[in-house]
N, C-alpha and C. Protein backbone atom coordinates (compact mmCIF):
# COMPACT_ATOMS: atom_id res chain seq x y z
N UNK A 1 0.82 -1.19 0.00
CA UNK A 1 0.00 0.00 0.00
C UNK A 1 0.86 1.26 0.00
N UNK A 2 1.60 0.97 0.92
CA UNK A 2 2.75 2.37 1.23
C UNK A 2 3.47 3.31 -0.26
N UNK A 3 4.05 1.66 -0.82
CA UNK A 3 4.54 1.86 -2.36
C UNK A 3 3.50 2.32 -3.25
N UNK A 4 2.27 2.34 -3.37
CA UNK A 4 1.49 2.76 -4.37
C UNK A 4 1.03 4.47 -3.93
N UNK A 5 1.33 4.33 -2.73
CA UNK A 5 1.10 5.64 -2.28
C UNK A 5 1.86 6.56 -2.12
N UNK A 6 3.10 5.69 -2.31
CA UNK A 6 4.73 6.48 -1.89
C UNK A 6 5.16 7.25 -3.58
N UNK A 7 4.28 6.25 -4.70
CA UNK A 7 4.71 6.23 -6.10
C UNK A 7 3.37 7.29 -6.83
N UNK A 8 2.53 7.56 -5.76
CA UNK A 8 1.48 8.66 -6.05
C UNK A 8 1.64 10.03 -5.60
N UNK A 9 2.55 10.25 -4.54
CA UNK A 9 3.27 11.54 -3.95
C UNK A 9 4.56 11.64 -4.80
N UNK A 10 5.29 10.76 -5.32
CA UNK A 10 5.78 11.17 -6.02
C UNK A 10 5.56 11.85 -7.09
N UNK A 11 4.93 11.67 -7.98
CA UNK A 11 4.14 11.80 -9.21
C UNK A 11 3.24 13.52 -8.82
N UNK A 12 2.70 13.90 -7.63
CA UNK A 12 1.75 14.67 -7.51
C UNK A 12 3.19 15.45 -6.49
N UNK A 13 4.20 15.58 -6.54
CA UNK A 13 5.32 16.49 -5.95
C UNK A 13 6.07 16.91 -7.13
N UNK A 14 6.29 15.85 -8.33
CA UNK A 14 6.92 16.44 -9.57
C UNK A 14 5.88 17.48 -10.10
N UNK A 15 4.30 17.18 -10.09
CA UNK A 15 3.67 18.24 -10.90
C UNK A 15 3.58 19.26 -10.25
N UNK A 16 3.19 19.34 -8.81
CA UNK A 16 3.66 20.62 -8.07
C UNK A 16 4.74 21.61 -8.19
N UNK A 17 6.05 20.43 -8.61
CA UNK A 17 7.14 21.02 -8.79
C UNK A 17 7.36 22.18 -9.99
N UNK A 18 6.88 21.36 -10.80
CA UNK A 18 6.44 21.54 -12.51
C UNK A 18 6.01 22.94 -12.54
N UNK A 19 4.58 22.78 -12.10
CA UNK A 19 3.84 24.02 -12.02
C UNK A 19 4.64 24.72 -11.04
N UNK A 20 4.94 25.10 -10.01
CA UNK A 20 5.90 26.07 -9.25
C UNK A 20 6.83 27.04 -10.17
N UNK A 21 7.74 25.82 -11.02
CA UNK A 21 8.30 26.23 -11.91
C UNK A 21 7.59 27.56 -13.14
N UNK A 22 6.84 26.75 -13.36
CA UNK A 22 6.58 27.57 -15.01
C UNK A 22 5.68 28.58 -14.37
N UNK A 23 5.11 28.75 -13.05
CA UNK A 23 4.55 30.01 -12.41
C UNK A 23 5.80 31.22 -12.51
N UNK A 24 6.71 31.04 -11.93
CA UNK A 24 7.52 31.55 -11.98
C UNK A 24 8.07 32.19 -12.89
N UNK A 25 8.06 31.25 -14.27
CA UNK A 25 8.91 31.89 -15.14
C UNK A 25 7.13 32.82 -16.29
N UNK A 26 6.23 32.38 -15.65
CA UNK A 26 5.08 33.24 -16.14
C UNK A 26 3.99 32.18 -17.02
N UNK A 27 3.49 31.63 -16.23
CA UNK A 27 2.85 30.57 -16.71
C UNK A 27 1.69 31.23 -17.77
N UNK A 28 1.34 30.68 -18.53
CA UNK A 28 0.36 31.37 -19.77
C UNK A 28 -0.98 31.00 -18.96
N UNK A 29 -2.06 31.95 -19.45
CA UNK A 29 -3.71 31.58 -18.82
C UNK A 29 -3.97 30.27 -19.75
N UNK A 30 -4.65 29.45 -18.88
CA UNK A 30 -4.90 28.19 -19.61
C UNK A 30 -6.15 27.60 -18.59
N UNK A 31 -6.98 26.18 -19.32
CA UNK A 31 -7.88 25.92 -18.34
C UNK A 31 -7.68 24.40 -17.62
N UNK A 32 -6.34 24.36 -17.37
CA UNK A 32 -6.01 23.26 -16.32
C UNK A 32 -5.05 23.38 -15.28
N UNK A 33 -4.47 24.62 -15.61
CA UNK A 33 -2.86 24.41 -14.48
C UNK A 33 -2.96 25.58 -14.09
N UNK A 34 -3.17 25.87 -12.57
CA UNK A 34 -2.43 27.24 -11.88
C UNK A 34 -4.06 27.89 -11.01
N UNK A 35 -3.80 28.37 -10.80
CA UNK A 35 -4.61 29.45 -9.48
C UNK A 35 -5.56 29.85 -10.83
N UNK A 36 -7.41 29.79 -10.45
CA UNK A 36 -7.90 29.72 -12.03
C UNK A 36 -9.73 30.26 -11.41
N UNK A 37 -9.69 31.59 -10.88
CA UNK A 37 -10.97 31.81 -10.47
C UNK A 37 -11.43 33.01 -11.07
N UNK A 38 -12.57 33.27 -11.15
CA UNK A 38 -12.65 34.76 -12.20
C UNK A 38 -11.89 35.68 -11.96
N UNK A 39 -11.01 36.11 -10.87
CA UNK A 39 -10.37 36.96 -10.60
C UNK A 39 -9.27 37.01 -11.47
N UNK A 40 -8.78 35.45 -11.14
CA UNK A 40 -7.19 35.54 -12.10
C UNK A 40 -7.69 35.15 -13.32
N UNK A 41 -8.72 35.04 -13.52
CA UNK A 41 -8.77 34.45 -15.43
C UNK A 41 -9.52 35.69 -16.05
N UNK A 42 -9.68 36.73 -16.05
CA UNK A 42 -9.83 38.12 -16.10
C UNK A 42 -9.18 38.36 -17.53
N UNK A 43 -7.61 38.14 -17.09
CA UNK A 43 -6.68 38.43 -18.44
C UNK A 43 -5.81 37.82 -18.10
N UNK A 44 -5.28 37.81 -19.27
CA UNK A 44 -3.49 36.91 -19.49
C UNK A 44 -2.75 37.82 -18.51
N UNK A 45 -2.71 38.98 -18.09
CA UNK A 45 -1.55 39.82 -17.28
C UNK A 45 -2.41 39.58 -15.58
N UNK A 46 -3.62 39.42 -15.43
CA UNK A 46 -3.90 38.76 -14.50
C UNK A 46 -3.72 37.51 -13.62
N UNK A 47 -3.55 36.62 -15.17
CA UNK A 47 -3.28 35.16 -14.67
C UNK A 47 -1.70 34.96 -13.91
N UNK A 48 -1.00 35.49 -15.16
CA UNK A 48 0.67 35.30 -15.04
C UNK A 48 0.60 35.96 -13.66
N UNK A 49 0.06 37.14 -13.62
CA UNK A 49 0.49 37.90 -11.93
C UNK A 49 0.24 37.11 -10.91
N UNK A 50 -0.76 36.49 -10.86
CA UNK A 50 -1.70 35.92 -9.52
C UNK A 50 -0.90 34.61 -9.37
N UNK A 51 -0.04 33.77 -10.48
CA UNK A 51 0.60 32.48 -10.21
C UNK A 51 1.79 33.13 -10.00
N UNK A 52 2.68 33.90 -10.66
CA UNK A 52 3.86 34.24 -9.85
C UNK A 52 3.84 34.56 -8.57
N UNK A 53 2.81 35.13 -8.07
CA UNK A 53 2.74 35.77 -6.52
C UNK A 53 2.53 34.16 -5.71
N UNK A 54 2.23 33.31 -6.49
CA UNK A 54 1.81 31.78 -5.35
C UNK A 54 2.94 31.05 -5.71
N UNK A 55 4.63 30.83 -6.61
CA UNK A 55 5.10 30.25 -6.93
C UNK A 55 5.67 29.35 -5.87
N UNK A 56 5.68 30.29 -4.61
CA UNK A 56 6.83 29.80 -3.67
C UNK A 56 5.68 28.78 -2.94
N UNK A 57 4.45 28.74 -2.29
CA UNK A 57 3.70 28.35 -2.09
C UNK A 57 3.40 26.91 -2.56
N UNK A 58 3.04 26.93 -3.89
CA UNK A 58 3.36 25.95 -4.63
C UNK A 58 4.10 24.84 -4.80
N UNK A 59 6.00 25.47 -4.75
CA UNK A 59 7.24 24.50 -4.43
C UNK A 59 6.92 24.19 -2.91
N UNK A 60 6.22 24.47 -2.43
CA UNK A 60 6.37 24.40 -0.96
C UNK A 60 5.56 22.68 -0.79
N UNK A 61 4.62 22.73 -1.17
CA UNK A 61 3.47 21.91 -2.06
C UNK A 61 3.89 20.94 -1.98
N UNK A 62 4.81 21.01 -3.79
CA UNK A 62 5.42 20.08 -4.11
C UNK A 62 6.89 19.60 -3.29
N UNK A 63 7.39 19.90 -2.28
CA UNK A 63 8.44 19.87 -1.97
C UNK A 63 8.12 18.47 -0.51
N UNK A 64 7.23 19.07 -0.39
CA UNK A 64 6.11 18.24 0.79
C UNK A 64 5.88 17.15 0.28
N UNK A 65 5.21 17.04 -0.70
CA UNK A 65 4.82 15.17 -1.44
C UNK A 65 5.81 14.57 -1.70
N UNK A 66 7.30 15.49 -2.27
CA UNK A 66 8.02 14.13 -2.13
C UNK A 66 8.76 14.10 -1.39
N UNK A 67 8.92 15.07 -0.34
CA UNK A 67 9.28 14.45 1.29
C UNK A 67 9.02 13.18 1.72
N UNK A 68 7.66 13.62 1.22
CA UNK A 68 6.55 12.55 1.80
C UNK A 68 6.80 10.94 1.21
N UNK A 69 6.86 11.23 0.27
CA UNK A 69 7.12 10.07 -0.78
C UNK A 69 7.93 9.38 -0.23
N UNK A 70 9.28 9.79 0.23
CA UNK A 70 10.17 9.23 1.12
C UNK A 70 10.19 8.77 1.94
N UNK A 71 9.79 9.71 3.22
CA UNK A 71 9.16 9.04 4.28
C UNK A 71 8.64 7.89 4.35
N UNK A 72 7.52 7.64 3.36
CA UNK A 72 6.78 6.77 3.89
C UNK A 72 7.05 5.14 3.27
N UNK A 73 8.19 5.50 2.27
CA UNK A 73 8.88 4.41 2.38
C UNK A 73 9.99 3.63 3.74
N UNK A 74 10.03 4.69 4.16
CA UNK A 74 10.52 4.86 5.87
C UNK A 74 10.03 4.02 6.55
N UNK A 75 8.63 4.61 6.74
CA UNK A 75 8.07 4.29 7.46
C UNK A 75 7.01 2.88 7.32
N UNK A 76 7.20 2.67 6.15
CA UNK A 76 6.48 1.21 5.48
C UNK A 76 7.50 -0.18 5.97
N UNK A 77 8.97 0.45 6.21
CA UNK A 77 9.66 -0.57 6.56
C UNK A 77 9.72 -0.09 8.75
N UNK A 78 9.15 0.19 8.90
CA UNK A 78 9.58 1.00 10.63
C UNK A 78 8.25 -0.15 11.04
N UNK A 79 8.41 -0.23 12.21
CA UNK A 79 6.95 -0.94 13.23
C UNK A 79 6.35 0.05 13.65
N UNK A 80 5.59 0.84 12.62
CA UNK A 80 4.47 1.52 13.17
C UNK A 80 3.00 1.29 13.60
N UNK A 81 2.46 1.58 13.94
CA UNK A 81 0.71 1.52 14.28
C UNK A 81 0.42 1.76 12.66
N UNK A 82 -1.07 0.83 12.92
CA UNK A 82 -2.03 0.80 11.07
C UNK A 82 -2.36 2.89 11.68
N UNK A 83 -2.83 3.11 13.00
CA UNK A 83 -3.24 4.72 12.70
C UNK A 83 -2.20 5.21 12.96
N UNK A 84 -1.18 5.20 13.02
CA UNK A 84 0.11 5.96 13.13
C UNK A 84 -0.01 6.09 11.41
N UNK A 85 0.62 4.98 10.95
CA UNK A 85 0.78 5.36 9.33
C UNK A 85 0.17 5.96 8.60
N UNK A 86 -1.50 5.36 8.99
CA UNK A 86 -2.83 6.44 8.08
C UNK A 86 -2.61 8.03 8.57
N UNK A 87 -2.09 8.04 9.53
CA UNK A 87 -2.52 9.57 10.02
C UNK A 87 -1.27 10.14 8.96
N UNK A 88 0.34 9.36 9.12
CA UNK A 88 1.14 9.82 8.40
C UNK A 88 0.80 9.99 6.95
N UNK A 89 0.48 9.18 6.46
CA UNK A 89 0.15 9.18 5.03
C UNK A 89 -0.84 9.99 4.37
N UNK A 90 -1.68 10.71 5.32
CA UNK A 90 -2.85 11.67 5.00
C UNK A 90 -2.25 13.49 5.22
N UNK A 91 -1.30 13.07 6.51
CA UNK A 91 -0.70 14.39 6.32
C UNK A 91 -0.09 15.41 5.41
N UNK A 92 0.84 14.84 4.24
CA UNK A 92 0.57 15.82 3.08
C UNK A 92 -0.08 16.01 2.09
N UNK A 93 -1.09 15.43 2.13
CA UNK A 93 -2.50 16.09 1.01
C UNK A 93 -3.25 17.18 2.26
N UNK A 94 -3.07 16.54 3.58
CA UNK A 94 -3.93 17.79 4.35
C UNK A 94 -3.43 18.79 4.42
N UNK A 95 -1.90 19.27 4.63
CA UNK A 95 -1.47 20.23 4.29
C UNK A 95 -1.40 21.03 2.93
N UNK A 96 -0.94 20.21 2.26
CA UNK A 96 -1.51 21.15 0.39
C UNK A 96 -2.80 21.28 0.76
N UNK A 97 -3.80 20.66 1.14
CA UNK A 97 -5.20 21.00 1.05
C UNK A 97 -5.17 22.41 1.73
N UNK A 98 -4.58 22.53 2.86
CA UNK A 98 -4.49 23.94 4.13
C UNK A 98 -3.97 25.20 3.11
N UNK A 99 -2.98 24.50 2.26
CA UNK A 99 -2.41 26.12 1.59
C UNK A 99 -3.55 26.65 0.52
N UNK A 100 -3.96 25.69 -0.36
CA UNK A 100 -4.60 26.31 -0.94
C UNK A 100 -5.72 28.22 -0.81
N UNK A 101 -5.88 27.52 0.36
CA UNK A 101 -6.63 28.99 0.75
C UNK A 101 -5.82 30.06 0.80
N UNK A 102 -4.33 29.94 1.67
CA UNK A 102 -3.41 31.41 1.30
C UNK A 102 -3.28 31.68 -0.10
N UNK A 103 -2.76 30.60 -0.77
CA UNK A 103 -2.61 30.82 -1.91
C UNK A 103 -3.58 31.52 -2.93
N UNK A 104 -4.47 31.33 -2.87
CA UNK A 104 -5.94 31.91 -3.13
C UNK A 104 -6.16 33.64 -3.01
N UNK A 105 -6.11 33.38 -1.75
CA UNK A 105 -6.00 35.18 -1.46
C UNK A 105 -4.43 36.07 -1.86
N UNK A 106 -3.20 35.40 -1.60
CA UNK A 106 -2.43 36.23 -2.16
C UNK A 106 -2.40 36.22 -3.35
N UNK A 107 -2.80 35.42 -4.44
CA UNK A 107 -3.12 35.59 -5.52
C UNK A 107 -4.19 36.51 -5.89
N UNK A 108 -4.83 36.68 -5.38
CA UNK A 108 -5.95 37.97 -5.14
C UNK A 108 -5.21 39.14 -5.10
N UNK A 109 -4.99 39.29 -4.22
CA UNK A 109 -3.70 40.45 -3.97
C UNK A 109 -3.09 41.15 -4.73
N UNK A 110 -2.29 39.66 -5.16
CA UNK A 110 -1.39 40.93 -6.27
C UNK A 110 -2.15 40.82 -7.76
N UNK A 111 -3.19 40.45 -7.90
CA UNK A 111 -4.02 41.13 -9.34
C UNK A 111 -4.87 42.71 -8.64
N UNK A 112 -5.38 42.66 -7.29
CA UNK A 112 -5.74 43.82 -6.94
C UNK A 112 -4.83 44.89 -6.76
N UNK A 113 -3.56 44.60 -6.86
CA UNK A 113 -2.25 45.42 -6.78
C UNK A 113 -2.19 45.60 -8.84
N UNK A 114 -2.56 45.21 -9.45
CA UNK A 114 -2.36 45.64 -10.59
C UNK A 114 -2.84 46.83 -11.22
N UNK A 115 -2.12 47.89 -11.92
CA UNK A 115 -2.71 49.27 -12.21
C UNK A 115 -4.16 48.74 -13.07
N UNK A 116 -4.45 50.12 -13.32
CA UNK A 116 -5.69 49.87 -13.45
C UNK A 116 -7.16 48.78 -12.86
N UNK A 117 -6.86 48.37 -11.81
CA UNK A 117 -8.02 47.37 -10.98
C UNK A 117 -8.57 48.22 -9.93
């Protein structure tokens, strides 16, 4: 179980990673990848703004799943408790789940920081 789950944080820490990345370097408006609510899909100088302002957020994200990924190959070989492990293994989707909301609003932010808004 650990391995299918260890090989699914992997996979969901590279795309985090991914996207972190190309936020950064100014990700284009599109309708699958990046911070995507009428606010930031407004305009192309909206979108790019509102994902650069979450880039770090993001790597943070992705930096977490494949922590995680690791770990819990760790911990698949350790004598843990069945709720020791579940609790471990739920902990970084609950945290990406927790950022989302900053991320949200400072992405808000800096499109309301844009001239003319």
């Amino acid at each position: 179980m650990f391995c299918i789950l260890s090989a699914t944080y992997t996979l969901a820490g590279a795309m985090f990673l991914w996207l972190a990345l190309a936020s950064r370097r100014g990700l284009s408006r599109n309708h699958c990848a990046g911070i995507r609510t009428p606010k930031t899909m407004r305009s192309d100088e909206a979108f790019v703004t509102a994902n650069r302002a979450v880039w770090g957020l993001t790597f943070l994200q992705g930096a977490i799943f494949l922590l995680s990924a690791v770990a819990l190959i760790l911990v698949s070989r350790a004598q843990v408790s069945p709720a020791a492990s579940l609790g471990f293994a739920l902990l970084p989707a609950v945290i990406s789940l927790g950022l989302v909301g900053p991320q949200v609003r400072r992405a808000h932010r800096a499109v309301d920081l844009l001239p003319g808004r």
